[in-house]
Protein backbone atom coordinates (compact mmCIF):
# COMPACT_ATOMS: atom_id res chain seq x y z
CA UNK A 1 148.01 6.14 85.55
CA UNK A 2 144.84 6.26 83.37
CA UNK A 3 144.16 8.40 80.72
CA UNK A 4 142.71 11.61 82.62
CA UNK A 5 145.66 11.89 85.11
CA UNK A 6 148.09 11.53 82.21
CA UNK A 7 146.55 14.64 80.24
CA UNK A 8 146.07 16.55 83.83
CA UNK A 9 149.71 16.03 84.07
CA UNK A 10 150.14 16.85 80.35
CA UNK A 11 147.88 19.96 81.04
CA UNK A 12 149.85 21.12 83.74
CA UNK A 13 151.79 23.86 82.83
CA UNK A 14 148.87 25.79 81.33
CA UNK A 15 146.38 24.93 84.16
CA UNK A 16 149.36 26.56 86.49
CA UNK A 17 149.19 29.76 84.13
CA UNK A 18 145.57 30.29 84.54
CA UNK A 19 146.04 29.54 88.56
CA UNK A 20 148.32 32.49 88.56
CA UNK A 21 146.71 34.51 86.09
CA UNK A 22 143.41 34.50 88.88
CA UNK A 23 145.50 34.78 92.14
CA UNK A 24 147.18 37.82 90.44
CA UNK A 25 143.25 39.41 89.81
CA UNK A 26 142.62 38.74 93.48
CA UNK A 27 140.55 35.17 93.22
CA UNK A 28 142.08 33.88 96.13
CA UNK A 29 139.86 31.09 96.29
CA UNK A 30 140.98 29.58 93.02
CA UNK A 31 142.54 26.05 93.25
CA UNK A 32 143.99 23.85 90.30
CA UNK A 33 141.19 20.82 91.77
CA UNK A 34 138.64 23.43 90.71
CA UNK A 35 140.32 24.62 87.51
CA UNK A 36 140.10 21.27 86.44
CA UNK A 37 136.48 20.53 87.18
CA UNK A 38 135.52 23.20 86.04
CA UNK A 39 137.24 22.91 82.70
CA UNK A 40 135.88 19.59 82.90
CA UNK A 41 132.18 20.10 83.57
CA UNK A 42 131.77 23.02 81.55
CA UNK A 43 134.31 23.37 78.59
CA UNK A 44 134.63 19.37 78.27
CA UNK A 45 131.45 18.13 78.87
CA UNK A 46 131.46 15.75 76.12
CA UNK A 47 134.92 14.68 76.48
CA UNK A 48 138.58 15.87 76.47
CA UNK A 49 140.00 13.11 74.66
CA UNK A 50 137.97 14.40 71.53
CA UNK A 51 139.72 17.58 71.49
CA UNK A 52 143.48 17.94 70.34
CA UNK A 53 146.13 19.01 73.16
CA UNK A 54 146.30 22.75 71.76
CA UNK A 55 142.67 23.05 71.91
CA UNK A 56 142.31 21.77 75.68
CA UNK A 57 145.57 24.11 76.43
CA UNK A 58 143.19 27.48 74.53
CA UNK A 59 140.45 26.21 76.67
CA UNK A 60 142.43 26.89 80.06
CA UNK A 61 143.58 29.57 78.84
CA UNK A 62 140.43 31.39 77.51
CA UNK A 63 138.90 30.37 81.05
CA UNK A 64 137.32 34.00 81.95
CA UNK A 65 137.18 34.63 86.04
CA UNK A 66 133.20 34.72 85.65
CA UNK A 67 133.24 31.64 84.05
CA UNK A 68 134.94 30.14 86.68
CA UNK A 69 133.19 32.25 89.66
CA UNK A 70 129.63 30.92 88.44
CA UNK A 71 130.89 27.32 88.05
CA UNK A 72 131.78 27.77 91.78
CA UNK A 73 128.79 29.34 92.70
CA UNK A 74 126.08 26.19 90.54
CA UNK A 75 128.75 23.82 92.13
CA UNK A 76 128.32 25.48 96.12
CA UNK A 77 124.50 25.73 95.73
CA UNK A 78 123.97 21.89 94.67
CA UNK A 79 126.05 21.33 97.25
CA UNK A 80 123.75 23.10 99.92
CA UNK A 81 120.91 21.50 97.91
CA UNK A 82 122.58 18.21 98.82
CA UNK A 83 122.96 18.39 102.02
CA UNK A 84 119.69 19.86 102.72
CA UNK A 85 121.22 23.63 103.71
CA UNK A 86 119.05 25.64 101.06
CA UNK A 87 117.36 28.37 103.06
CA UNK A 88 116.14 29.90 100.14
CA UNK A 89 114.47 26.46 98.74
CA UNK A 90 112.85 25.86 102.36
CA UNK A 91 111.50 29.74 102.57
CA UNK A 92 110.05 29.33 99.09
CA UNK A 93 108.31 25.95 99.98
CA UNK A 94 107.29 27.50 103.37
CA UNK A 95 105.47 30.52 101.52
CA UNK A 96 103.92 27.60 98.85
């Protein structure tokens, strides 16, 4: 097990609190894969293992829903940039 999956695992209990905590405000599309990158991406950028364990656990837990929402959102449009489905990018270059 390396050293991510161990503090996932570690992480668990509070990234299951803030799954809940969403589900309950209706954010039915929340999953703990996402939690995590998002935490990851965003909050962690430079590194969990530099942070102490009760600072990653406030970081879950001071998640906000539009934190979360617009990580989805940056992550589903470079997605769609990806894989070539950007309507809006190909409407803009069409009227360029």
């Amino acid at each position: 097990m390396d050293h991510e999956q161990k503090l996932r695992e570690q992480l668990m209990p509070a990234l299951e609190c803030k799954y809940d905590e969403f589900r309950l405000l209706g954010y039915t599309q929340v999953t703990l894969d996402g939690l995590w990158e998002c935490l990851r991406t965003r909050r962690w950028k430079h590194g969990a293992a530099e942070k102490k364990l009760h600072e990653l656990v406030s970081d879950i837990l001071s998640l906000s829903p539009g934190e979360y929402m617009a990580f989805l959102t940056m992550r589903s449009y470079e997605q769609q940039r990806l894989t070539g489905g950007d309507e809006l990018e190909r409407i803009l270059h069409d009227l360029l």
